[in-house]
N, C-alpha and C. Protein backbone atom coordinates (compact mmCIF):
# COMPACT_ATOMS: atom_id res chain seq x y z
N UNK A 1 1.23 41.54 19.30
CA UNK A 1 1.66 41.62 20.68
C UNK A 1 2.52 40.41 21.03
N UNK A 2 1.94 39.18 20.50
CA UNK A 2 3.10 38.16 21.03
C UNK A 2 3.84 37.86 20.38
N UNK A 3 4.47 38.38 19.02
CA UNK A 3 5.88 38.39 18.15
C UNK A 3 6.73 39.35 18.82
N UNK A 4 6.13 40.32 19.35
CA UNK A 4 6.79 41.61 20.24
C UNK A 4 7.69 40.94 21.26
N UNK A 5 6.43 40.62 21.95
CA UNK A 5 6.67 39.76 23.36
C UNK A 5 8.11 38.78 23.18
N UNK A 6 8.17 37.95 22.06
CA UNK A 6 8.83 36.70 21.71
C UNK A 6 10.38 37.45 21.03
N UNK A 7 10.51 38.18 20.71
CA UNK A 7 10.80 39.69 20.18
C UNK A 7 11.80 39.88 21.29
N UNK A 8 11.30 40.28 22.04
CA UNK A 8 11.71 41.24 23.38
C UNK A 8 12.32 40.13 23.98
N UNK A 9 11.84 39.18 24.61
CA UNK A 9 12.81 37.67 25.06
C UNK A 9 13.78 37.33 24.55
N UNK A 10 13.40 37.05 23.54
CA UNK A 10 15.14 37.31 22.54
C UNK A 10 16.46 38.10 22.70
N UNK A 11 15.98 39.41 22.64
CA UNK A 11 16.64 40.44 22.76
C UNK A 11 17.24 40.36 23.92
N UNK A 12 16.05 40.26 25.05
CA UNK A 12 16.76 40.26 26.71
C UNK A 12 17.57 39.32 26.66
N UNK A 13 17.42 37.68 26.24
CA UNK A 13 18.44 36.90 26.62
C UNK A 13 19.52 37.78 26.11
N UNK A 14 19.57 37.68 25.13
CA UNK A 14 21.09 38.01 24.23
C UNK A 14 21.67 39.00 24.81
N UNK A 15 20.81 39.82 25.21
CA UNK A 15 21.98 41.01 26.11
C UNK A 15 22.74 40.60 27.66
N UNK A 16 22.35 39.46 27.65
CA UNK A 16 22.91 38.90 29.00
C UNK A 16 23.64 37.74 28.64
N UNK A 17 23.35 36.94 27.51
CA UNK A 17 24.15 35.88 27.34
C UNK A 17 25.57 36.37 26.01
N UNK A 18 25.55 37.45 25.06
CA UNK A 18 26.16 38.01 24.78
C UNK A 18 27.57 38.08 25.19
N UNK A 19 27.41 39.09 26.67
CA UNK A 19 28.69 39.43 27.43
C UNK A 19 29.36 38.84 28.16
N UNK A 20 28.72 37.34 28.72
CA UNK A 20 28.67 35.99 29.57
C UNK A 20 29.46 34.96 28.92
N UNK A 21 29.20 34.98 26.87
CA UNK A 21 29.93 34.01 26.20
C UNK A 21 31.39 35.00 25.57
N UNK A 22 31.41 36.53 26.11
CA UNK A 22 32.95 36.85 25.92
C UNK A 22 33.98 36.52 27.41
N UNK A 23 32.98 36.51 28.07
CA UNK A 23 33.87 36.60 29.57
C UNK A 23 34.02 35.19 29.52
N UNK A 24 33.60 34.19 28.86
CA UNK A 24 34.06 32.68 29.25
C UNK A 24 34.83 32.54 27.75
N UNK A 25 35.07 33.06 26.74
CA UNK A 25 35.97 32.96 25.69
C UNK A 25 36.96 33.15 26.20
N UNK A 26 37.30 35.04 26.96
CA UNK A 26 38.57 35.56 27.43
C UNK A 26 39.03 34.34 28.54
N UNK A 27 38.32 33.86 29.25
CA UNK A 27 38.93 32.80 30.46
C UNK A 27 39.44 31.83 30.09
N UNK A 28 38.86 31.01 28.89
CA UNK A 28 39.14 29.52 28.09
C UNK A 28 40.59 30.15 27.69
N UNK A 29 40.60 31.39 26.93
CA UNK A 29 41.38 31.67 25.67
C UNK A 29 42.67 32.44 26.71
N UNK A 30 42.70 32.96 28.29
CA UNK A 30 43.85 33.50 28.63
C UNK A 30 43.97 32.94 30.03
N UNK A 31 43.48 32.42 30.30
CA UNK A 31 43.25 31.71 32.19
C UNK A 31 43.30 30.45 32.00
N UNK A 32 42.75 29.50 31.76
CA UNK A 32 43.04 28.19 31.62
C UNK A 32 44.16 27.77 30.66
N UNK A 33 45.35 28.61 29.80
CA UNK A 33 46.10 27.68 29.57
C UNK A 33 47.30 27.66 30.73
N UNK A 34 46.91 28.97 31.32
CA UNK A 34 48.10 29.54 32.57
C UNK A 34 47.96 28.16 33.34
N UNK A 35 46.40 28.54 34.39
CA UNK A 35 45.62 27.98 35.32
C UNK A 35 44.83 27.60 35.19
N UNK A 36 44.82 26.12 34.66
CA UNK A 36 43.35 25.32 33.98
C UNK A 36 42.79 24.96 35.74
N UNK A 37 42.83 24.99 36.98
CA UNK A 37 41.73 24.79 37.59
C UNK A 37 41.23 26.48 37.85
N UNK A 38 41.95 27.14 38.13
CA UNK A 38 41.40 28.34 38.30
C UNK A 38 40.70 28.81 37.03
N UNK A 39 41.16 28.45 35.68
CA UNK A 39 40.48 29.38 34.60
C UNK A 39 39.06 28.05 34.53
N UNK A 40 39.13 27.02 35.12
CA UNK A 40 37.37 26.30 34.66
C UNK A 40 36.56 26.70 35.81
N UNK A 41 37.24 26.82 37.10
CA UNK A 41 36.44 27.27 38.19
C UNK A 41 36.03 28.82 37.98
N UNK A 42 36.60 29.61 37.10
CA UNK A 42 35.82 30.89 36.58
C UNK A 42 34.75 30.06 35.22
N UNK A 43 35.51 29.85 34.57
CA UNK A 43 34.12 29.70 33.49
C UNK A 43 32.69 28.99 34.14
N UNK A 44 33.27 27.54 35.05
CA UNK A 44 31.86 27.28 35.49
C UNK A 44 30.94 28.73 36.85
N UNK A 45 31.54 29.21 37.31
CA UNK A 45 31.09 30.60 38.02
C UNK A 45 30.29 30.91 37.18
N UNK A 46 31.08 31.82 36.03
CA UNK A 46 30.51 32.90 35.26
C UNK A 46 29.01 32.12 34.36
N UNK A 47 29.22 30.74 33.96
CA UNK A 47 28.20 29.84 33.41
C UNK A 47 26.69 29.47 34.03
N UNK A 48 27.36 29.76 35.05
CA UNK A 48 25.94 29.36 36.40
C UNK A 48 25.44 31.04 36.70
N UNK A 49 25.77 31.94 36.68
CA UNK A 49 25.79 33.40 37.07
C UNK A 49 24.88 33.57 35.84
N UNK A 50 25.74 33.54 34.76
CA UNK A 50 24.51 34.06 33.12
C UNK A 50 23.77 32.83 33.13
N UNK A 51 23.30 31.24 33.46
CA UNK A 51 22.01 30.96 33.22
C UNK A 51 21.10 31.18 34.87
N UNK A 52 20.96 31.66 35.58
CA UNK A 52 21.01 32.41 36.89
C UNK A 52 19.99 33.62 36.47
N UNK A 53 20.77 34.43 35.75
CA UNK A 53 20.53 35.88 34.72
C UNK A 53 19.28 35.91 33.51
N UNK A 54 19.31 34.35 32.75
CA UNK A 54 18.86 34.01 31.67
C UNK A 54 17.01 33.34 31.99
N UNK A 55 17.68 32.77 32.98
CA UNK A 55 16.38 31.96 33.73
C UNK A 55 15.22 32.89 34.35
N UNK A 56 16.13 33.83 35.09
CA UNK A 56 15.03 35.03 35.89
C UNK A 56 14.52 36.02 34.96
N UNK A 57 15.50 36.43 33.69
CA UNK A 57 14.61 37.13 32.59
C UNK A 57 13.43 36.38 31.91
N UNK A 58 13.83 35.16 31.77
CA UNK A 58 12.75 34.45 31.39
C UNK A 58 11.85 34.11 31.54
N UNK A 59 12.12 33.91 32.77
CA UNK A 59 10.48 33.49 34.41
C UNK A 59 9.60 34.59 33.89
N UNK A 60 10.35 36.19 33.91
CA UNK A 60 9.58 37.03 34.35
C UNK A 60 8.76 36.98 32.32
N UNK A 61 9.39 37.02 31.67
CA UNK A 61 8.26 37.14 30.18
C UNK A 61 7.80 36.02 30.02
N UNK A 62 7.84 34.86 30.41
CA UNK A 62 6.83 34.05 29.90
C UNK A 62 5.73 33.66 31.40
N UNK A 63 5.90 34.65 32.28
CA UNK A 63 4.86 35.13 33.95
C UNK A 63 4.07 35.51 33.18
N UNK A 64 4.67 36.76 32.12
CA UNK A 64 3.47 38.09 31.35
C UNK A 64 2.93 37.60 30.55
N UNK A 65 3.50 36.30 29.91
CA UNK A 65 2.69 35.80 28.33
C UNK A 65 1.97 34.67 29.36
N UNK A 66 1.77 34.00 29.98
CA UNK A 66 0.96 33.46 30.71
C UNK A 66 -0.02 34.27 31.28
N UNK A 67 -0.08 35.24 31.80
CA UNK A 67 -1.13 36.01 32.07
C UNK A 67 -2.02 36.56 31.29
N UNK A 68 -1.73 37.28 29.96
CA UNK A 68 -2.07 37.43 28.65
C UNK A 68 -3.65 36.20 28.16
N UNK A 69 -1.88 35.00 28.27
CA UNK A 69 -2.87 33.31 27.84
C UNK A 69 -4.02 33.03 28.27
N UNK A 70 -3.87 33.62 29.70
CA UNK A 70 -4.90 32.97 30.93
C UNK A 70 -6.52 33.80 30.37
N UNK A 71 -5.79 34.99 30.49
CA UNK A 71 -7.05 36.59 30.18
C UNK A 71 -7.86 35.77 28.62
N UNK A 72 -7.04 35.82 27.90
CA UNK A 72 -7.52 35.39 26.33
C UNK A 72 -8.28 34.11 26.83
N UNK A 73 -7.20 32.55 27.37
CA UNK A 73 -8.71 31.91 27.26
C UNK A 73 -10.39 32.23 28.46
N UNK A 74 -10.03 32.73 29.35
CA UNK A 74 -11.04 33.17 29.81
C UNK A 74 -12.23 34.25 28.97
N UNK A 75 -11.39 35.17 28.21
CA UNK A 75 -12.38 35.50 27.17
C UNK A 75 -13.38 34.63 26.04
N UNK A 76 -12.29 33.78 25.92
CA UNK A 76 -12.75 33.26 24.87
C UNK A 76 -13.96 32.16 25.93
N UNK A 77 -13.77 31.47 26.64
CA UNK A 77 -14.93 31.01 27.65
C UNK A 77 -16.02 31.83 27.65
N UNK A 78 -15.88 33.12 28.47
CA UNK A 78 -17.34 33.97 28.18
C UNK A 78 -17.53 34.41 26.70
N UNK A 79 -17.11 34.79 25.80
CA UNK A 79 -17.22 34.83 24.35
C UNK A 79 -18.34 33.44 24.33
N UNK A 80 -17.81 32.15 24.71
CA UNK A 80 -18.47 30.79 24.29
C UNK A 80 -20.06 31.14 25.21
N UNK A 81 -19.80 31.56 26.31
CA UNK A 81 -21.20 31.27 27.29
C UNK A 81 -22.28 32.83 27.14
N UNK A 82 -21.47 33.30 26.66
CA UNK A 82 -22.56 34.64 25.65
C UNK A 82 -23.44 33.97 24.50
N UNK A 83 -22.28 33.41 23.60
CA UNK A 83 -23.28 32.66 22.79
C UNK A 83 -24.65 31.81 23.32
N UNK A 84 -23.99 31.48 24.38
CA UNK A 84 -25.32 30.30 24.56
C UNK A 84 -26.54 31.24 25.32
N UNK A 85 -25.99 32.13 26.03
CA UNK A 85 -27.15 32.75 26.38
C UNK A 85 -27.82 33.89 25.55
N UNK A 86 -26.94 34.26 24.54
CA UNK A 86 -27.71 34.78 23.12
C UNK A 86 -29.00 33.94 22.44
N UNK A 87 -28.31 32.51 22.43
CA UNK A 87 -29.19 31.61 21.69
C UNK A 87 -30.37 31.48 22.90
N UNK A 88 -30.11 31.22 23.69
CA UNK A 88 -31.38 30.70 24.92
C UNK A 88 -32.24 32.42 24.90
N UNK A 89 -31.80 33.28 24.96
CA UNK A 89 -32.93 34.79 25.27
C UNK A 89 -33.36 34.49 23.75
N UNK A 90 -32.63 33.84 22.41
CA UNK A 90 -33.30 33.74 21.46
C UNK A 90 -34.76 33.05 21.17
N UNK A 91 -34.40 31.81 22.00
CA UNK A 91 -35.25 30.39 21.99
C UNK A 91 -36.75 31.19 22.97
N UNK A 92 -35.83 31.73 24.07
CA UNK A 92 -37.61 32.32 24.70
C UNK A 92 -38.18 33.68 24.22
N UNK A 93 -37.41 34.42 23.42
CA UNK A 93 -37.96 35.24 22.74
C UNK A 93 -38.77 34.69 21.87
N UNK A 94 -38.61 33.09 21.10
CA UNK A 94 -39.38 32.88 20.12
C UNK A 94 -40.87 31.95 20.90
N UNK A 95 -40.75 31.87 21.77
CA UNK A 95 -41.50 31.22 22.80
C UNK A 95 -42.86 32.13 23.36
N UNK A 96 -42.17 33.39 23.81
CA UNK A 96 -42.45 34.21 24.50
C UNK A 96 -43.43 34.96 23.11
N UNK A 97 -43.12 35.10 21.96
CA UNK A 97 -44.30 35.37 20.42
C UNK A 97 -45.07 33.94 20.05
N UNK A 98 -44.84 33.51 20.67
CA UNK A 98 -45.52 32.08 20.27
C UNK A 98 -46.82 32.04 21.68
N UNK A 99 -46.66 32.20 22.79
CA UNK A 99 -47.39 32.40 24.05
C UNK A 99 -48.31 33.67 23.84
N UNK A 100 -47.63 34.94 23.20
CA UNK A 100 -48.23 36.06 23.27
C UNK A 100 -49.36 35.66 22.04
N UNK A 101 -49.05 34.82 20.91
CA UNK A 101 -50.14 34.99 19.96
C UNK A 101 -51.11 33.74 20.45
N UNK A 102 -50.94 33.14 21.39
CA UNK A 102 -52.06 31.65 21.84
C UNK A 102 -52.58 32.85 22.83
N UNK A 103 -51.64 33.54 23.56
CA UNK A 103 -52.72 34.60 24.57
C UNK A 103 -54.47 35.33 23.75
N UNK A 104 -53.82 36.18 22.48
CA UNK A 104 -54.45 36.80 21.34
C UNK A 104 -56.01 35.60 21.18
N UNK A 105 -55.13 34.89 21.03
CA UNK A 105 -56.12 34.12 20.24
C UNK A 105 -57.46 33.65 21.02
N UNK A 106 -56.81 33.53 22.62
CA UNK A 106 -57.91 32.58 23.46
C UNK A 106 -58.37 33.78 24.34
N UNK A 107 -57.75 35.41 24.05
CA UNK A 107 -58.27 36.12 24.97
C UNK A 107 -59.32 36.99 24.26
N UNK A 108 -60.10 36.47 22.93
CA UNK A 108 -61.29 36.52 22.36
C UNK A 108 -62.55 35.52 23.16
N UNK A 109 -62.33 34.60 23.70
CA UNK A 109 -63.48 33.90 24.47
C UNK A 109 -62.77 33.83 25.74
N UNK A 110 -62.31 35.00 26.36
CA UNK A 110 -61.48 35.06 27.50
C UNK A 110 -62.72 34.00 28.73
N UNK A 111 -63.86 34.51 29.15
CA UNK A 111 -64.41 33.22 29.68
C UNK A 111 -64.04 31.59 29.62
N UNK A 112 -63.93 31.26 28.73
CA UNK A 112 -63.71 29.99 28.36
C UNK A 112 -62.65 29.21 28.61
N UNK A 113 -61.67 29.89 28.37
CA UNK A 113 -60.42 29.54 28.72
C UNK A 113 -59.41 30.45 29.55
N UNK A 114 -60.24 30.91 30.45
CA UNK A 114 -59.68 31.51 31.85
C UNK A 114 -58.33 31.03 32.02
N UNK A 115 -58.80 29.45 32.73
CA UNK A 115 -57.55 28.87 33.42
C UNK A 115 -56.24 28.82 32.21
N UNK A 116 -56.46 28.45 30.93
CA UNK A 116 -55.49 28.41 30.18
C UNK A 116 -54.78 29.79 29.90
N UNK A 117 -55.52 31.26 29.90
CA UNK A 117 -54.89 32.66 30.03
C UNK A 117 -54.31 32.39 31.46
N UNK A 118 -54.15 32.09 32.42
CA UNK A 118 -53.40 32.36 33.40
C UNK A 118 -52.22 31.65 33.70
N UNK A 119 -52.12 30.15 32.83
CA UNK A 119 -51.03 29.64 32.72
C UNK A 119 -50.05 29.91 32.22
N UNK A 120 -50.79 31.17 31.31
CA UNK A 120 -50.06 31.27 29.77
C UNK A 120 -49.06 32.53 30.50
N UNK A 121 -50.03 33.49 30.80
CA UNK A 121 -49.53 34.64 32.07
C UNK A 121 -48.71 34.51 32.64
N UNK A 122 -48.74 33.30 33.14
CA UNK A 122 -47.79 32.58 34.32
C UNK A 122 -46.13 32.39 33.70
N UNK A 123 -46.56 31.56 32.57
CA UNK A 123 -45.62 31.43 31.58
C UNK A 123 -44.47 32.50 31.16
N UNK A 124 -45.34 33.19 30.58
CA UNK A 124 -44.85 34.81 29.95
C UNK A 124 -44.14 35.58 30.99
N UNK A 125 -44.37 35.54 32.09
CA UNK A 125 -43.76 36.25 33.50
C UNK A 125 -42.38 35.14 33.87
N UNK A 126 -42.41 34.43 33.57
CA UNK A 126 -41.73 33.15 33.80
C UNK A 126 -40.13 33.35 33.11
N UNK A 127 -40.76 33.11 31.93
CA UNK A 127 -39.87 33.78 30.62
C UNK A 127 -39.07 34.56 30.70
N UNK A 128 -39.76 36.22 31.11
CA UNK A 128 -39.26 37.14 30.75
C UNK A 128 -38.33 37.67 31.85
N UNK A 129 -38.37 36.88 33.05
CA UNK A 129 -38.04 37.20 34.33
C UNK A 129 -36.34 36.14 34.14
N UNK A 130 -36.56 34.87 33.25
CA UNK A 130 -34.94 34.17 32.88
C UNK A 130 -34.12 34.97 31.75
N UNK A 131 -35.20 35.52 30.86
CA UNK A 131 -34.41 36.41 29.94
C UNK A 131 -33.44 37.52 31.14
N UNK A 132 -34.20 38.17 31.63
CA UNK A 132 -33.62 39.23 32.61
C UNK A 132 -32.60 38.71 33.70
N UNK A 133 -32.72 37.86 34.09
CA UNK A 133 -31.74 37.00 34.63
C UNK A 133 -30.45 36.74 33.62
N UNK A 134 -30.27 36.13 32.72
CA UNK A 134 -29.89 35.54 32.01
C UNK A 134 -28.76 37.06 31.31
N UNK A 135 -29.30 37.99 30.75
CA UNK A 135 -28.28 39.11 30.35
C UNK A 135 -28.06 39.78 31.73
N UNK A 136 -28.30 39.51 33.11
CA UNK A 136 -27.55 40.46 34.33
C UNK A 136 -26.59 39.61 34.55
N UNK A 137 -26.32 38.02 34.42
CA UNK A 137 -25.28 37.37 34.94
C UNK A 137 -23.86 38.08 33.72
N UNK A 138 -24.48 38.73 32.85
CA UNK A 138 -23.24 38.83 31.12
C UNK A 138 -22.58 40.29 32.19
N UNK A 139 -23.41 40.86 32.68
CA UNK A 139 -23.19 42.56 32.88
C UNK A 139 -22.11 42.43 34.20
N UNK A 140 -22.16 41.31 35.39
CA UNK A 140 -21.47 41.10 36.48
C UNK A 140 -20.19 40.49 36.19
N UNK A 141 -20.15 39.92 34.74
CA UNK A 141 -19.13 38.87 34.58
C UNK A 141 -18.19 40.31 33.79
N UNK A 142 -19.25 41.04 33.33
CA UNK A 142 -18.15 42.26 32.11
C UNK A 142 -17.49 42.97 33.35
N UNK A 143 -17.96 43.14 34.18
CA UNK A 143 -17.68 43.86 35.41
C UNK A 143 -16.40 43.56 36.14
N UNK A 144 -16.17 42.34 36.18
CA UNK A 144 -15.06 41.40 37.26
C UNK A 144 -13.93 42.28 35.75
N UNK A 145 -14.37 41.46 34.47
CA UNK A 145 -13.05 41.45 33.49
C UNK A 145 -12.96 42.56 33.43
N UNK A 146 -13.18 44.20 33.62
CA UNK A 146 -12.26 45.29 33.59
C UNK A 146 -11.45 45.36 34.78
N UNK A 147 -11.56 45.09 35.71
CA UNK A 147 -10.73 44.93 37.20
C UNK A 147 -9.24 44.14 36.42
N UNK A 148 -9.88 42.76 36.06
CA UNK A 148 -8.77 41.74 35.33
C UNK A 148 -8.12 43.04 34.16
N UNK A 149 -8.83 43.05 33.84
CA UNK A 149 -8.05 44.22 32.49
C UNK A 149 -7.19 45.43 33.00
N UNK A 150 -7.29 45.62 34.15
CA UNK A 150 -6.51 47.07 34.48
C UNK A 150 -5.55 46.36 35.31
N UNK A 151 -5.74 45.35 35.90
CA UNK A 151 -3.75 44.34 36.72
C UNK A 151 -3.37 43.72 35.60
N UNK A 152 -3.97 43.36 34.34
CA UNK A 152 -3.14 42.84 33.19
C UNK A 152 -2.00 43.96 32.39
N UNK A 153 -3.27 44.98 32.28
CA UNK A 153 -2.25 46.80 31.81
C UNK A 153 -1.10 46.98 33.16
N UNK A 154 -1.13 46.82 34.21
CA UNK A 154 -0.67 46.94 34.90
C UNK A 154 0.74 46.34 34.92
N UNK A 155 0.42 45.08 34.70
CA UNK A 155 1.79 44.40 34.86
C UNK A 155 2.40 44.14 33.58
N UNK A 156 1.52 44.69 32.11
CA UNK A 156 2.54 44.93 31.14
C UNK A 156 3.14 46.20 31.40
N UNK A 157 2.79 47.27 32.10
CA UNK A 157 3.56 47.92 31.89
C UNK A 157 4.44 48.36 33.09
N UNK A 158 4.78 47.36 33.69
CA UNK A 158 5.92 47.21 34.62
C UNK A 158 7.00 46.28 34.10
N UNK A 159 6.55 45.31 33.29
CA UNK A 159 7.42 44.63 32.46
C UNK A 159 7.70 45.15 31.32
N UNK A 160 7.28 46.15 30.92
CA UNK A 160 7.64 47.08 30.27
C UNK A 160 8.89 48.21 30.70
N UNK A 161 8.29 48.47 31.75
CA UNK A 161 9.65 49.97 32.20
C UNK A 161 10.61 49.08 33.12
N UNK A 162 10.50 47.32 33.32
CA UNK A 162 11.76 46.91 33.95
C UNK A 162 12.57 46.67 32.40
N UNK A 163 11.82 46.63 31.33
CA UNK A 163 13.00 45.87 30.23
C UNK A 163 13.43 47.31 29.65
N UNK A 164 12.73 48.23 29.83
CA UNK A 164 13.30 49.50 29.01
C UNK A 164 12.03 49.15 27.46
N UNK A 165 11.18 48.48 27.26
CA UNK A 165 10.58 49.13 26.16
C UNK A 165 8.91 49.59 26.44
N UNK A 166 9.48 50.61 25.52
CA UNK A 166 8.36 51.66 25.57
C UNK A 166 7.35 51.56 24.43
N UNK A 167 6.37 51.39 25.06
CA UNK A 167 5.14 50.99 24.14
C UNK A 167 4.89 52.18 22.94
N UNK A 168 5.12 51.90 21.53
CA UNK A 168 4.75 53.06 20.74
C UNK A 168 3.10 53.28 20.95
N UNK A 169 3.51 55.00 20.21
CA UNK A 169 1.86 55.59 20.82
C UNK A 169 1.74 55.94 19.29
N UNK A 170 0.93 55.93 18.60
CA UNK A 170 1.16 56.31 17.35
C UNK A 170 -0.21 57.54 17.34
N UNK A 171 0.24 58.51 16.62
CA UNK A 171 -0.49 59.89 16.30
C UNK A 171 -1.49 60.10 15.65
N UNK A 172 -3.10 59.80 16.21
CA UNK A 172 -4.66 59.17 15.52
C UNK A 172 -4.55 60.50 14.77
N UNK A 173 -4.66 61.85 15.07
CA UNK A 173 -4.62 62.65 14.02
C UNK A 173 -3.92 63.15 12.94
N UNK A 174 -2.86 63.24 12.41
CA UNK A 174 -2.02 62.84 11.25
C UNK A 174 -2.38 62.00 10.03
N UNK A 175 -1.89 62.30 8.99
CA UNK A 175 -2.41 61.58 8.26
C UNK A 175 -0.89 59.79 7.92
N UNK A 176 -1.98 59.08 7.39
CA UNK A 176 -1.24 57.63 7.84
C UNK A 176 -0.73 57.05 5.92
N UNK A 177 0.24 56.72 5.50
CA UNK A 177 0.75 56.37 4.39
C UNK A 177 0.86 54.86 4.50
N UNK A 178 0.10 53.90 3.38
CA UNK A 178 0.16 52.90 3.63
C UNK A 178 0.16 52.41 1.93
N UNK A 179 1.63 51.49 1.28
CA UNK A 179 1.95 51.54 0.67
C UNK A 179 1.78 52.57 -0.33
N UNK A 180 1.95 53.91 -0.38
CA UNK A 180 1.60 54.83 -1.45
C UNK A 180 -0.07 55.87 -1.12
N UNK A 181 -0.87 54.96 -0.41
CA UNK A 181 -1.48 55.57 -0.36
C UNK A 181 -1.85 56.62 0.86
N UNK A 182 -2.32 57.60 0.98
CA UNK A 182 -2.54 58.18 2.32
C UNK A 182 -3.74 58.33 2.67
N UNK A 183 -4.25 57.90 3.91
CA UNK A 183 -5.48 58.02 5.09
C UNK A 183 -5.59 59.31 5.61
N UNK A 184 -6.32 59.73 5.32
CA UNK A 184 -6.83 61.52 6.50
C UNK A 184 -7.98 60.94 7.25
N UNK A 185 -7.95 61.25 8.57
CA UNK A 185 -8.89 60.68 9.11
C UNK A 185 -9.94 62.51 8.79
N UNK A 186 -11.01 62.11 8.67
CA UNK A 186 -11.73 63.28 8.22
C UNK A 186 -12.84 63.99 9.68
């Protein structure tokens, strides 16, 4: 996607700076030897007009590859804070078998150690209530990023149908040739 992107910038300049460096050749090469103030007061025109041209194509693809940037490192942020709350529902999952087998153990002379079963209770409810906490904050955060994901589709593909390229769609059922060999999807 971003060789495309880098790809496509390219391309756009050049189709604007292209026709910008014949119209200031023809002026150097037939207007300024006539009328050198009139033929530089066209070339500097036409010079300020195509980087004018060059600048606003540009704003607008590296707007879209900044937005892209932004989405990716924000993924990669929750990617990072999944982990940690993978590892933490890990740590009290191993907590939470460690509590359940001291429960086992002391709820054979359940008399005896009353008060210590109810701490433990206490505990275990404790636990299982941050675990549950802990994967609803992942489910609100997945929630926001499809909203983000459908104005990101969005504005590639307006920067898409302003540059004229059209996203290939390629044909999942067909079969696919890849050096010599061929894929049937079955």
């Amino acid at each position: 996607m971003e060789t495309l992107l880098n790809w496509q910038t390219a391309l756009d300049t050049a189709i604007i700076v292209i026709p910008l460096l014949i119209v200031l050749y023809l002026i150097v090469r037939f207007i300024v030897p006539k009328k050198p103030a009139l033929g530089i007061g066209l070339a500097l025109g036409t010079g300020l007009i195509g980087a004018l041209l060059v600048r606003s194509r540009l704003k607008k693809a590296f707007d879209v590859e900044k937005k892209i940037a932004e989405h990716n490192e924000m993924m990669a942020r929750f990617k990072q804070k999944q982990k940690q709350r993978y590892e933490a529902v890990l740590a009290n999952k191993r907590v939470i078998e460690v509590l359940e087998k001291q429960r086992k153990k002391l709820a054979k002379d359940a008399a005896k150690h009353e008060t210590e079963l109810r701490l433990i209770e206490a505990e275990l409810k404790d636990r299982k209530e941050l675990n549950e906490k802990i994967l609803s904050e992942s489910e609100e955060f997945l929630a926001s990023v499809e909203g983000r994901s459908a104005e990101r589709k969005r504005l590639l593909d307006r920067y898409a149908a302003e540059t004229g390229d059209v996203p290939q769609e390629s044909d999942s059922g067909g079969p696919i040739e890849i050096d010599g060999y061929r894929l049937i999807k079955e």
